[in-house]
N, C-alpha and C. Protein backbone atom coordinates (compact mmCIF):
# COMPACT_ATOMS: atom_id res chain seq x y z
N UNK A 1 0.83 -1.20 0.00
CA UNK A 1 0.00 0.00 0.00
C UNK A 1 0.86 1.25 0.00
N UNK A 2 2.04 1.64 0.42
CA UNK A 2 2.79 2.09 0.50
C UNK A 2 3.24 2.73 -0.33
N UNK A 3 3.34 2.16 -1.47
CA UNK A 3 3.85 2.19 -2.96
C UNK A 3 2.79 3.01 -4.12
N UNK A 4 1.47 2.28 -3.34
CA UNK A 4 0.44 2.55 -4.80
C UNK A 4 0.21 4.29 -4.92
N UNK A 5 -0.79 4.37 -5.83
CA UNK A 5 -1.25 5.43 -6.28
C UNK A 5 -2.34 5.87 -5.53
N UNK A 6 -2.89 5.07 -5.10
CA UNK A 6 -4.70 5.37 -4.20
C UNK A 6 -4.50 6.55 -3.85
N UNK A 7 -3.80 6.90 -3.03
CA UNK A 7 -4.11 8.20 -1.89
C UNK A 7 -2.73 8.89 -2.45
N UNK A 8 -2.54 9.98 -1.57
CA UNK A 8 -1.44 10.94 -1.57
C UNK A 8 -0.30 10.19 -0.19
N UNK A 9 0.70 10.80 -0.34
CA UNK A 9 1.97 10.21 0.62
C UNK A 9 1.74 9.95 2.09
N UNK A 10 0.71 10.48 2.29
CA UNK A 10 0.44 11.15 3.39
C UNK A 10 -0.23 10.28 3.89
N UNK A 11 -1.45 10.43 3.46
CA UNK A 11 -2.74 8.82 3.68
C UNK A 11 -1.72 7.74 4.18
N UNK A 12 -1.30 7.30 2.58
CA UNK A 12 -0.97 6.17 2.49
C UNK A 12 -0.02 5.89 3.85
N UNK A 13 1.13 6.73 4.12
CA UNK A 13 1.81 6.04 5.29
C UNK A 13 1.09 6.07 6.42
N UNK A 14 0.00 6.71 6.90
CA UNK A 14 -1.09 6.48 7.73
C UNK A 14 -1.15 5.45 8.26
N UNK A 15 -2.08 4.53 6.81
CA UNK A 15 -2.74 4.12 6.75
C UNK A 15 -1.90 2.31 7.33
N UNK A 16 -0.70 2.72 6.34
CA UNK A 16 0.44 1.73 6.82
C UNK A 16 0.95 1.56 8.18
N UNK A 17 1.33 2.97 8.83
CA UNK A 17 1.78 2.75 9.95
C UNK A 17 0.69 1.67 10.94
N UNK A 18 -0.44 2.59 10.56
CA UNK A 18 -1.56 1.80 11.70
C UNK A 18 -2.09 0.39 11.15
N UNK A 19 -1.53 -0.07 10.19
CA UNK A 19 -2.41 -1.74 9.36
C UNK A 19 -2.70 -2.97 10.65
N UNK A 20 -1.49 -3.15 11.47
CA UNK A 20 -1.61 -3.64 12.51
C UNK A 20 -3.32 -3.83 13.29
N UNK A 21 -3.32 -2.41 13.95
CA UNK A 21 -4.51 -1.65 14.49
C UNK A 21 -5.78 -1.96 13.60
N UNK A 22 -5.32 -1.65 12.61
CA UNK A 22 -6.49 -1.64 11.26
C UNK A 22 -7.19 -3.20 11.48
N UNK A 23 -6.65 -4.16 10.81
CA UNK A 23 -6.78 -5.28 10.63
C UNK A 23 -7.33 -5.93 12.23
N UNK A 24 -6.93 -5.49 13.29
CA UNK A 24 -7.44 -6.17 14.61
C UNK A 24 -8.76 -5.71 14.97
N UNK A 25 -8.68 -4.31 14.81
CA UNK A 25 -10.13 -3.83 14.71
C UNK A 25 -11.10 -4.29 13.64
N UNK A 26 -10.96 -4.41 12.58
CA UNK A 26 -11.85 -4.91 11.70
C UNK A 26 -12.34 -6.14 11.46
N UNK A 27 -10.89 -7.07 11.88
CA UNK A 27 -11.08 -8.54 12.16
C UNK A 27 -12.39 -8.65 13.46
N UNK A 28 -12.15 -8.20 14.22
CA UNK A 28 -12.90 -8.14 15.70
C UNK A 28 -14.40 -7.73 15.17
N UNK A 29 -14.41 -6.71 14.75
CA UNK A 29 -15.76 -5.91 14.35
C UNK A 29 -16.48 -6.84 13.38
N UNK A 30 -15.50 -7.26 12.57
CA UNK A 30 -16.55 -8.75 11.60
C UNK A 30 -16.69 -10.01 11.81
N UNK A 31 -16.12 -10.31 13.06
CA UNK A 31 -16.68 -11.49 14.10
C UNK A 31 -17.89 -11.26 14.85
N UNK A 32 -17.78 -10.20 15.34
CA UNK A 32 -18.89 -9.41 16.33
C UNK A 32 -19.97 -9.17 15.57
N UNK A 33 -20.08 -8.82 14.41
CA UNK A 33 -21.49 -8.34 13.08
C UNK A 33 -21.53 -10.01 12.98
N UNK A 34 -21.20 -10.62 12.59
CA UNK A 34 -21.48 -12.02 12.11
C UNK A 34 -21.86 -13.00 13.32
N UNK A 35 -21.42 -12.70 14.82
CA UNK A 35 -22.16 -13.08 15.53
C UNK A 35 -23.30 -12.64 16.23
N UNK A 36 -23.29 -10.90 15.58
CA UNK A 36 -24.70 -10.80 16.31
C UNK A 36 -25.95 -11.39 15.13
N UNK A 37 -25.62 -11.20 13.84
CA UNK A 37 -26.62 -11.42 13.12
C UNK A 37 -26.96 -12.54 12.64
N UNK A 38 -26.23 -13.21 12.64
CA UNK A 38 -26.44 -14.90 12.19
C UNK A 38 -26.25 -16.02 13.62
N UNK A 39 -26.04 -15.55 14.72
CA UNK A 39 -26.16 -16.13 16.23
C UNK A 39 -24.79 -17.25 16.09
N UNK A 40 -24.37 -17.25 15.35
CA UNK A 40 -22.90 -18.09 15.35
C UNK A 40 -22.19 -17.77 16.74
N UNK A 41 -21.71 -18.65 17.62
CA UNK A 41 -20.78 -19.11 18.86
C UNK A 41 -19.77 -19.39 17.97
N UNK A 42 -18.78 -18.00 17.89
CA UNK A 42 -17.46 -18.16 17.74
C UNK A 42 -16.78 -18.06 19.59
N UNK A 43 -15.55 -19.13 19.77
CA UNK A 43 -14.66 -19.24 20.58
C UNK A 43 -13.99 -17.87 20.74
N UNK A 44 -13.85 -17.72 22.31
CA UNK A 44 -13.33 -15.99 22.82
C UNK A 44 -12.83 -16.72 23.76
N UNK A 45 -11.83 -15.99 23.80
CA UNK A 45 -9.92 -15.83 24.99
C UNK A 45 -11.06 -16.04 26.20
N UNK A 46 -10.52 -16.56 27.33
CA UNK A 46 -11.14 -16.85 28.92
C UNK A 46 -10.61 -15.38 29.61
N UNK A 47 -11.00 -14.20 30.02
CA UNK A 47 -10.40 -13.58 30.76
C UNK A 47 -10.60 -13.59 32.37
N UNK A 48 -9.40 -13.60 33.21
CA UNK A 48 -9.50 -13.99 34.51
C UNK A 48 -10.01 -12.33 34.97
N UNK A 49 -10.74 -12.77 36.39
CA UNK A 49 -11.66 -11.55 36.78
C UNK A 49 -10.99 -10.52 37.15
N UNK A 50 -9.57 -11.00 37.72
CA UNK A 50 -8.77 -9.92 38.96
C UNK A 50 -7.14 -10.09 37.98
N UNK A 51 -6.34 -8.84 37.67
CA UNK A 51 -5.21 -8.92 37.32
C UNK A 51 -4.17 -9.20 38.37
N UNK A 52 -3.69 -10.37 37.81
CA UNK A 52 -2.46 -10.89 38.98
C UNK A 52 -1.84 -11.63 38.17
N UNK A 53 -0.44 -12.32 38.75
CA UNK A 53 0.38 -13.42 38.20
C UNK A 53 -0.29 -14.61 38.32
N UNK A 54 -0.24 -15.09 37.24
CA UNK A 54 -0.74 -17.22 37.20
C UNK A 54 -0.04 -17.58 38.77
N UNK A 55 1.32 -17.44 38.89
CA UNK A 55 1.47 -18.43 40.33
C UNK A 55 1.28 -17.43 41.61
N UNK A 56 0.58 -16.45 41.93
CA UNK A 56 0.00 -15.72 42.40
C UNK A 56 1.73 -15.33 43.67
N UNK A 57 2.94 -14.79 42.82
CA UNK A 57 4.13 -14.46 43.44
C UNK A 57 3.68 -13.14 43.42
N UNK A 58 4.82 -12.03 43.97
CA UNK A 58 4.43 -10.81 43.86
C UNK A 58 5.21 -10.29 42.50
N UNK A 59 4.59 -9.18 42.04
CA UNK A 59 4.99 -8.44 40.92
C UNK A 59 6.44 -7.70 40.85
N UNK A 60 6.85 -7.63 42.09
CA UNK A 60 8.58 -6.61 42.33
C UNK A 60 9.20 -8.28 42.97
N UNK A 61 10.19 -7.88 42.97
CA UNK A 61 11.32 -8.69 43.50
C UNK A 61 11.34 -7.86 44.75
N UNK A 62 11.68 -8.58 46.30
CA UNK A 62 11.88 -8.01 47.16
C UNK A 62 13.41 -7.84 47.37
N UNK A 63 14.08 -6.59 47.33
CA UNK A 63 15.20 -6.84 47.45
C UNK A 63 15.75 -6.64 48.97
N UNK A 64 15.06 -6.65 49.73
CA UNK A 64 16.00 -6.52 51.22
C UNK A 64 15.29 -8.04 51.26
N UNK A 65 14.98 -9.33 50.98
CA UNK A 65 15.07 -10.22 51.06
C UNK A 65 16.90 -10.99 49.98
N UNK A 66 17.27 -10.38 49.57
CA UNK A 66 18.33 -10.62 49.35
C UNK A 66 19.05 -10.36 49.73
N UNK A 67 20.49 -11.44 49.83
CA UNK A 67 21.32 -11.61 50.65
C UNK A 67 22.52 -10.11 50.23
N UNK A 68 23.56 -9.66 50.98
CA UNK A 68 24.23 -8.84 50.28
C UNK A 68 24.91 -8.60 49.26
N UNK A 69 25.10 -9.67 48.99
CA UNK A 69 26.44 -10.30 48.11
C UNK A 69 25.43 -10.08 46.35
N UNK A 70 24.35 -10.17 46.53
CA UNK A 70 23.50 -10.50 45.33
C UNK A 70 23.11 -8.86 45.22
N UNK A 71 22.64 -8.18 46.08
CA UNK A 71 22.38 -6.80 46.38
C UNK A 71 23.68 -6.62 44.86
N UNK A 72 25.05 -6.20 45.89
CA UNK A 72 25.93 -5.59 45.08
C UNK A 72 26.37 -6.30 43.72
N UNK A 73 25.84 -7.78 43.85
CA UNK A 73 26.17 -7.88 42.43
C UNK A 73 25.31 -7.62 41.48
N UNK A 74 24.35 -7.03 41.34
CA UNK A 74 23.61 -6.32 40.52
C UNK A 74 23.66 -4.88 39.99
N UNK A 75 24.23 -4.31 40.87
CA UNK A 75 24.72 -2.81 40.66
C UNK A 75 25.56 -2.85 39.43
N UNK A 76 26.70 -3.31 38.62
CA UNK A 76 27.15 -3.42 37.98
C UNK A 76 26.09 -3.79 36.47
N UNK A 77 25.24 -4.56 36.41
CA UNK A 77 24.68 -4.96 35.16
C UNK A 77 23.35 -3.45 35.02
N UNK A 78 22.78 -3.50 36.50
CA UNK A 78 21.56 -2.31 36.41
C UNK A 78 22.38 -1.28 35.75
N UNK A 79 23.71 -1.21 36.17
CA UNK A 79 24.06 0.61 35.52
C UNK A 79 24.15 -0.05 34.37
N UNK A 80 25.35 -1.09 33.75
CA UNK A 80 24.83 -0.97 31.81
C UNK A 80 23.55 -0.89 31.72
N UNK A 81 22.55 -1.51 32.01
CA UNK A 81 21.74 -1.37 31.28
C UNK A 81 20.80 -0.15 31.49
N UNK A 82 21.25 0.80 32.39
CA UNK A 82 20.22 2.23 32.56
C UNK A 82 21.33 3.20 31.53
N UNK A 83 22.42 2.86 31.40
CA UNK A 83 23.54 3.29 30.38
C UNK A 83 22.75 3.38 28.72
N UNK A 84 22.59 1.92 28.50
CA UNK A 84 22.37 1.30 27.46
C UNK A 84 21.16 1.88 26.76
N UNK A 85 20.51 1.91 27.74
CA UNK A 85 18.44 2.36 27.72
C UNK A 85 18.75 3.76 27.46
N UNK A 86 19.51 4.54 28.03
CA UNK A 86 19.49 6.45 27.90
C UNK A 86 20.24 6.11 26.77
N UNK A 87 21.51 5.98 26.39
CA UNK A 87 21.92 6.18 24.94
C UNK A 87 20.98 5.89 23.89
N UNK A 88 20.43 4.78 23.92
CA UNK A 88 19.45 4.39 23.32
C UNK A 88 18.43 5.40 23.22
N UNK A 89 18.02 6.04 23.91
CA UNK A 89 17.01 6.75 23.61
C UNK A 89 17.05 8.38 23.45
N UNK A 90 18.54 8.61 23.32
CA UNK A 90 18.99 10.13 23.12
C UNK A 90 19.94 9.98 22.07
């Protein structure tokens, strides 16, 4: 689409950037028309009621449950990678 003639430069990369978006929404929206009007039981994802982890651990790592030795050996990889992440993004 990218390429063609249809629209002006402008549209078109729009239209591209968002195809992703496009296609999930429309896919969705013509499951949903086809099941309201013809009563078809299409299969839908199970969603659980309450957001949490499957093995119900906590979401942070506790770190004053770690020993010292593990403490400081992390300091070394966290700074590359808060290094890594700002270059990256400047």
């Amino acid at each position: 689409l990218r390429n063609t003639k249809f629209f002006n430069k402008t549209v078109r990369d729009n239209i591209s950037n968002f195809a992703p978006t496009i296609g999930v929404v429309l896919g969705s929206l013509i499951a949903r028309s086809i099941r309201l009007a013809h009563g078809v039981a299409l299969p839908a994802l199970s969603v659980p009621s309450k957001f949490a982890t499957t093995t119900g651990r906590p979401w942070l790592v506790p770190l004053k449950a770690l020993p010292v030795w593990a403490r400081w050996g992390a300091v070394l990889p966290a700074l590359m990678a808060y290094v890594l992440l700002f270059l990256d993004q400047n």
